[in-house]
N, C-alpha and C. Protein backbone atom coordinates (compact mmCIF):
# COMPACT_ATOMS: atom_id res chain seq x y z
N UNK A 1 0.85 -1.17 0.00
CA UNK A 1 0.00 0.00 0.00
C UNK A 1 0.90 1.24 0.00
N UNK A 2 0.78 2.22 -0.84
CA UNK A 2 1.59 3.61 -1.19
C UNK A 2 0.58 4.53 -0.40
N UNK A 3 1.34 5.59 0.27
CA UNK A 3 0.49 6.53 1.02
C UNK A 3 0.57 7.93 -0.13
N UNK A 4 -0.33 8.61 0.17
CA UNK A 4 -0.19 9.80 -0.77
C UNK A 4 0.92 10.65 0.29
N UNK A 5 1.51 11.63 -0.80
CA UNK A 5 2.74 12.67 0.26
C UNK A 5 3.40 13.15 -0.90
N UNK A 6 4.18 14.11 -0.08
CA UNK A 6 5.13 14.65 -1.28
C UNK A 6 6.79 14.28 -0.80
N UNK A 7 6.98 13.13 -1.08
CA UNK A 7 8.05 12.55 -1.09
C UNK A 7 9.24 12.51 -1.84
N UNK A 8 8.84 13.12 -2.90
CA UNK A 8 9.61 13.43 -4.13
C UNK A 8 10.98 14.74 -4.22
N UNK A 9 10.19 15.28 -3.04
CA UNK A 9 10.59 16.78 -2.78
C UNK A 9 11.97 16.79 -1.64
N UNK A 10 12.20 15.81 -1.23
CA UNK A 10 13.09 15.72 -0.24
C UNK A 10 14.50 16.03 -0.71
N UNK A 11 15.16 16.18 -0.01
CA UNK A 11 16.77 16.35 -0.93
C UNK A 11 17.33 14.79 -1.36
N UNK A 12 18.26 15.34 -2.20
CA UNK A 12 18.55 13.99 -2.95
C UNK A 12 20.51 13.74 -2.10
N UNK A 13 20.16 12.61 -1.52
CA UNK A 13 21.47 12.40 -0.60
C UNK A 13 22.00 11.61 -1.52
N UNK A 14 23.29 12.22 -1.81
CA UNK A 14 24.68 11.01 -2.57
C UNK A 14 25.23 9.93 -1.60
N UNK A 15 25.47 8.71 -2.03
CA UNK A 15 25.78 7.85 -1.72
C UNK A 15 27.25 7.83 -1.88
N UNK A 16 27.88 8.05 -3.22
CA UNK A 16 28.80 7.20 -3.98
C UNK A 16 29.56 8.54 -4.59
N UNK A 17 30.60 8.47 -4.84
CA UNK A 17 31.47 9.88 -5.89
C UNK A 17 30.92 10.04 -6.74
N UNK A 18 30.25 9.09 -7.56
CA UNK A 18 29.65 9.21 -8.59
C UNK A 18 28.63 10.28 -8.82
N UNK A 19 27.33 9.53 -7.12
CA UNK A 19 26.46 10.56 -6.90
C UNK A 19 26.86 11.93 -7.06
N UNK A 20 27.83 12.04 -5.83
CA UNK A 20 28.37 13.48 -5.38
C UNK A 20 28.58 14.01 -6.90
N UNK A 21 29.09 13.72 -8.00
CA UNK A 21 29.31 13.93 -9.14
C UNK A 21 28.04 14.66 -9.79
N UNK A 22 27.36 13.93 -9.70
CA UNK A 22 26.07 14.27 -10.53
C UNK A 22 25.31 15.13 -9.77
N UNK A 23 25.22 14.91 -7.97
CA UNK A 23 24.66 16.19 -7.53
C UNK A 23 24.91 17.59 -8.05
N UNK A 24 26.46 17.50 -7.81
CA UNK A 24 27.28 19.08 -8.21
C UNK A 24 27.02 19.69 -8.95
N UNK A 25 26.75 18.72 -10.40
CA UNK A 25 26.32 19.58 -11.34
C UNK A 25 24.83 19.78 -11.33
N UNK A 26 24.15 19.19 -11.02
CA UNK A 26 22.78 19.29 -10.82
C UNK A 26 22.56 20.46 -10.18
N UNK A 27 23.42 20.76 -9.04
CA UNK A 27 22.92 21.57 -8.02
C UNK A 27 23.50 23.22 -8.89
N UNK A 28 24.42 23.22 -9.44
CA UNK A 28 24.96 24.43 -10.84
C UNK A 28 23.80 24.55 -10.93
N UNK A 29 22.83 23.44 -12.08
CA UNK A 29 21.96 24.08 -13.36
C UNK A 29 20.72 24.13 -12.17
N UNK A 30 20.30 23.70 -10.95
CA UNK A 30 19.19 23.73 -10.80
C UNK A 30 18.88 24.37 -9.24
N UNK A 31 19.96 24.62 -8.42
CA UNK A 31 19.76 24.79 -7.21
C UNK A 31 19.51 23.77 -6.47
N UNK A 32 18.57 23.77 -6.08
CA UNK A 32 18.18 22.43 -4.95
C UNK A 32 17.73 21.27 -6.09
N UNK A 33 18.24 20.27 -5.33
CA UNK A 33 18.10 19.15 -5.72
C UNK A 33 17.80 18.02 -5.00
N UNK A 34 16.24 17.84 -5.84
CA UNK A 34 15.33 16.92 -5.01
C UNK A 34 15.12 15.17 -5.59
N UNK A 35 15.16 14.22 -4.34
CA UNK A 35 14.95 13.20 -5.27
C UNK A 35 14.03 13.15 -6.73
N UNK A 36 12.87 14.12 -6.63
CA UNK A 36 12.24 13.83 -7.77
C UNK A 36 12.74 14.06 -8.91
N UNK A 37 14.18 15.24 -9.02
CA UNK A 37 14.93 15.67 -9.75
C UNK A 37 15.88 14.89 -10.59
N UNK A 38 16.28 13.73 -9.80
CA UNK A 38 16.81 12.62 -10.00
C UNK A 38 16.20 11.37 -10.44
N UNK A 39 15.47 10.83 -9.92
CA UNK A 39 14.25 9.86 -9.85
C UNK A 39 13.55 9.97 -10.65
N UNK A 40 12.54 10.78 -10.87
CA UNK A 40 11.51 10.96 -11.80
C UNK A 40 11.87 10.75 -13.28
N UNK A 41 10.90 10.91 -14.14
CA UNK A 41 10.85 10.75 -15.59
C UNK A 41 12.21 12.01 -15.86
N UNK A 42 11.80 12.99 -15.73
CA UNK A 42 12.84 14.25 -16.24
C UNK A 42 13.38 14.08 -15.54
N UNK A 43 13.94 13.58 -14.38
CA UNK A 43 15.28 13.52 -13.80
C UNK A 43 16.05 12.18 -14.19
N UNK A 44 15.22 11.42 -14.71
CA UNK A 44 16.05 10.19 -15.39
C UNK A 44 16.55 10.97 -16.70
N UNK A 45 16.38 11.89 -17.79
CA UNK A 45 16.86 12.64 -18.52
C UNK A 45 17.84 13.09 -18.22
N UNK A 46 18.42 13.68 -16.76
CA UNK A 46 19.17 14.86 -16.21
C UNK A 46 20.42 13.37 -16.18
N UNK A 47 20.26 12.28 -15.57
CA UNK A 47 21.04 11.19 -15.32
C UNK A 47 21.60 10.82 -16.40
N UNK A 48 21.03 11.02 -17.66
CA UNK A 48 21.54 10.46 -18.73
C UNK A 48 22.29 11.67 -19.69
N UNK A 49 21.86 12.87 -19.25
CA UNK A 49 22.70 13.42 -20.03
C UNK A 49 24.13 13.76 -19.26
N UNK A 50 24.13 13.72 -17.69
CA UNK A 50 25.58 13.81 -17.12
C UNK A 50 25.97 12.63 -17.09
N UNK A 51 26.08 11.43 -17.91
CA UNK A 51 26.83 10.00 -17.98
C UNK A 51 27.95 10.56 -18.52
């Protein structure tokens, strides 16, 4: 069972250098950076264009 919320919105914690990698620049073009930023449909975009 999924609860409704805005969960999406939370900050997006790096794990790995990699992460930290991709936060950094994320956080340049976008300021805050939220899991949904990452996660989501357009943030799976943002993942693939900093590979």
């Amino acid at each position: 069972m999924s609860l409704p919320g805005e969960g999406g919105h939370v900050d997006f914690a790096a794990n790995s250098e990699e992460e930290d990698q991709i936060l950094e620049v994320l956080r340049e073009e976008l300021g805050h950076v939220s899991a949904e930023r990452v996660l989501s449909g357009a943030g799976l975009v943002n993942l693939y264009r900093h590979r």
